[in-house]
Protein backbone atom coordinates (compact mmCIF):
# COMPACT_ATOMS: atom_id res chain seq x y z
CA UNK A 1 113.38 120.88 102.28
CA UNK A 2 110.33 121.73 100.38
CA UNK A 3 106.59 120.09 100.54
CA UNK A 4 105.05 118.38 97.68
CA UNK A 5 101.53 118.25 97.41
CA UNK A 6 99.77 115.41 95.46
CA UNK A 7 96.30 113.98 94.41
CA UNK A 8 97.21 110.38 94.26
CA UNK A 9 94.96 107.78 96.18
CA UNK A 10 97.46 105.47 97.07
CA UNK A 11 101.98 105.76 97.22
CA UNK A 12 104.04 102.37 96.99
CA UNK A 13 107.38 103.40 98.70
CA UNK A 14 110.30 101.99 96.70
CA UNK A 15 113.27 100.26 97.77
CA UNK A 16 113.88 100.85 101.72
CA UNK A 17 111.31 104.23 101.72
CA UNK A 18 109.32 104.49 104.30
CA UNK A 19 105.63 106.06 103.62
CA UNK A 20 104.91 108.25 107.19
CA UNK A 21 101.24 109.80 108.54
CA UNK A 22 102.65 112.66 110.12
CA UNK A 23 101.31 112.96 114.10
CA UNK A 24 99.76 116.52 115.31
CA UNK A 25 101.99 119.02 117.12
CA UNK A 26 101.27 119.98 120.39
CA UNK A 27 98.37 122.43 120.89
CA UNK A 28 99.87 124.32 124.10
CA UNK A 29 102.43 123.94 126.57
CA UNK A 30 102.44 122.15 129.47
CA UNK A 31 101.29 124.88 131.41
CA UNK A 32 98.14 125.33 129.18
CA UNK A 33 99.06 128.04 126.51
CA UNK A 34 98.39 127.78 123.73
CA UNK A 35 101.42 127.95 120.80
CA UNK A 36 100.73 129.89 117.37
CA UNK A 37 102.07 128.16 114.47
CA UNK A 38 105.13 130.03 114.11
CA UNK A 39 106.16 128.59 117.85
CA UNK A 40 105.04 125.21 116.94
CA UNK A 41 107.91 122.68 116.21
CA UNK A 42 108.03 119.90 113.23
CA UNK A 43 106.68 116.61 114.58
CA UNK A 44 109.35 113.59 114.43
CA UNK A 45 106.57 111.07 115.28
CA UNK A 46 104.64 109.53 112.95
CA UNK A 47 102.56 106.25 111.77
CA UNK A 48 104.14 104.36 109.09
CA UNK A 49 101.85 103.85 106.37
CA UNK A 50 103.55 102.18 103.63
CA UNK A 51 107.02 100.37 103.34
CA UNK A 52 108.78 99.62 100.29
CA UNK A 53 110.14 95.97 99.81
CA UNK A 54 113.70 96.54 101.37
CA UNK A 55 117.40 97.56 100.65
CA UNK A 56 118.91 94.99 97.63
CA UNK A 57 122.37 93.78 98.96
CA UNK A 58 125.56 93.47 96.47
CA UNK A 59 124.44 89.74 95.99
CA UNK A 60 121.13 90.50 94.81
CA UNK A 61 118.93 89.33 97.95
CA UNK A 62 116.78 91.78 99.60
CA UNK A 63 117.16 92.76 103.74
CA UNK A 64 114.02 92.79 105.44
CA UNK A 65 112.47 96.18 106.61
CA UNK A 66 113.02 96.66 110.18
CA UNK A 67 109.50 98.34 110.51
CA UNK A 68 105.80 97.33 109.26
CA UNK A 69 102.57 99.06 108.61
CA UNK A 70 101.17 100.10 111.89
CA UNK A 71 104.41 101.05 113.32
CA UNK A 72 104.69 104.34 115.00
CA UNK A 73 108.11 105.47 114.68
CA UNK A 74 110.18 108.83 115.66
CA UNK A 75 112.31 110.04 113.01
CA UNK A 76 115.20 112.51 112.72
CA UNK A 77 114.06 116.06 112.23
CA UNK A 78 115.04 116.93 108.92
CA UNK A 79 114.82 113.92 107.32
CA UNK A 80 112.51 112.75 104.40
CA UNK A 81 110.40 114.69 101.93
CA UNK A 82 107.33 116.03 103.20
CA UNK A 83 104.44 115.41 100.96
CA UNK A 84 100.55 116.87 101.32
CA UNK A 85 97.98 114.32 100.33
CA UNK A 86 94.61 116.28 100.79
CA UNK A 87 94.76 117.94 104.46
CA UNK A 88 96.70 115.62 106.02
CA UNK A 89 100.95 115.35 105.98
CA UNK A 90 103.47 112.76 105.25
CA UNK A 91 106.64 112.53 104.86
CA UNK A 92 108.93 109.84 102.98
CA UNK A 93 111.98 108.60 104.39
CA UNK A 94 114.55 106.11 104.01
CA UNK A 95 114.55 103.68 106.12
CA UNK A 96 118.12 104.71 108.07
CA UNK A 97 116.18 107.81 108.77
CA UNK A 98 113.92 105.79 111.16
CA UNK A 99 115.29 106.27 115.05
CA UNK A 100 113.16 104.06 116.85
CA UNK A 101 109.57 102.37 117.04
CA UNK A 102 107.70 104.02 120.06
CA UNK A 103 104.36 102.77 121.71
């Protein structure tokens, strides 16, 4: 899956996308080592940012998005497209993609 890196100011997911902040990965190891990048694994937490308006069923009516704005959610690990907005990461997913909202 490759990155995309943009210089927009604001995304509007569309449909059931999901809009993600990307959380840190770990620093070091429980033990207190630290981990170079190459040992470091992709996050699958994240804050959602943005939420498109839902999934439009076969009669026309729209299903609510399970998550809002706020949410933080974990995510399957190869899921979305990950997206670069200055320094900080994203990634878009569909909705499905979503495993659960953690607190």
């Amino acid at each position: 899956m490759a990155a995309v890196s943009l210089s927009v100011s604001t995304v509007k997911p569309l449909g059931d996308r999901v809009f993600v902040k990307v959380s840190a990965s770990e620093e070091k190891t429980a033990g207190g080592l630290y981990l170079p990048d190459t040992a470091k694994e992709k996050p699958q937490v994240g804050e959602v940012v943005a939420v498109g308006e839902g999934k439009i069923k076969d009669d026309g009516a729209r299903m609510p998005m399970d998550v809002k704005v706020g949410d933080k959610v974990l995510y399957s690990k190869y899921a979305g497209t990950d997206i670069k907005l200055g320094t900080d990461e994203y990634v878009l997913l569909s909705e499905k993609d979503i495993l659960a909202v953690v607190s």
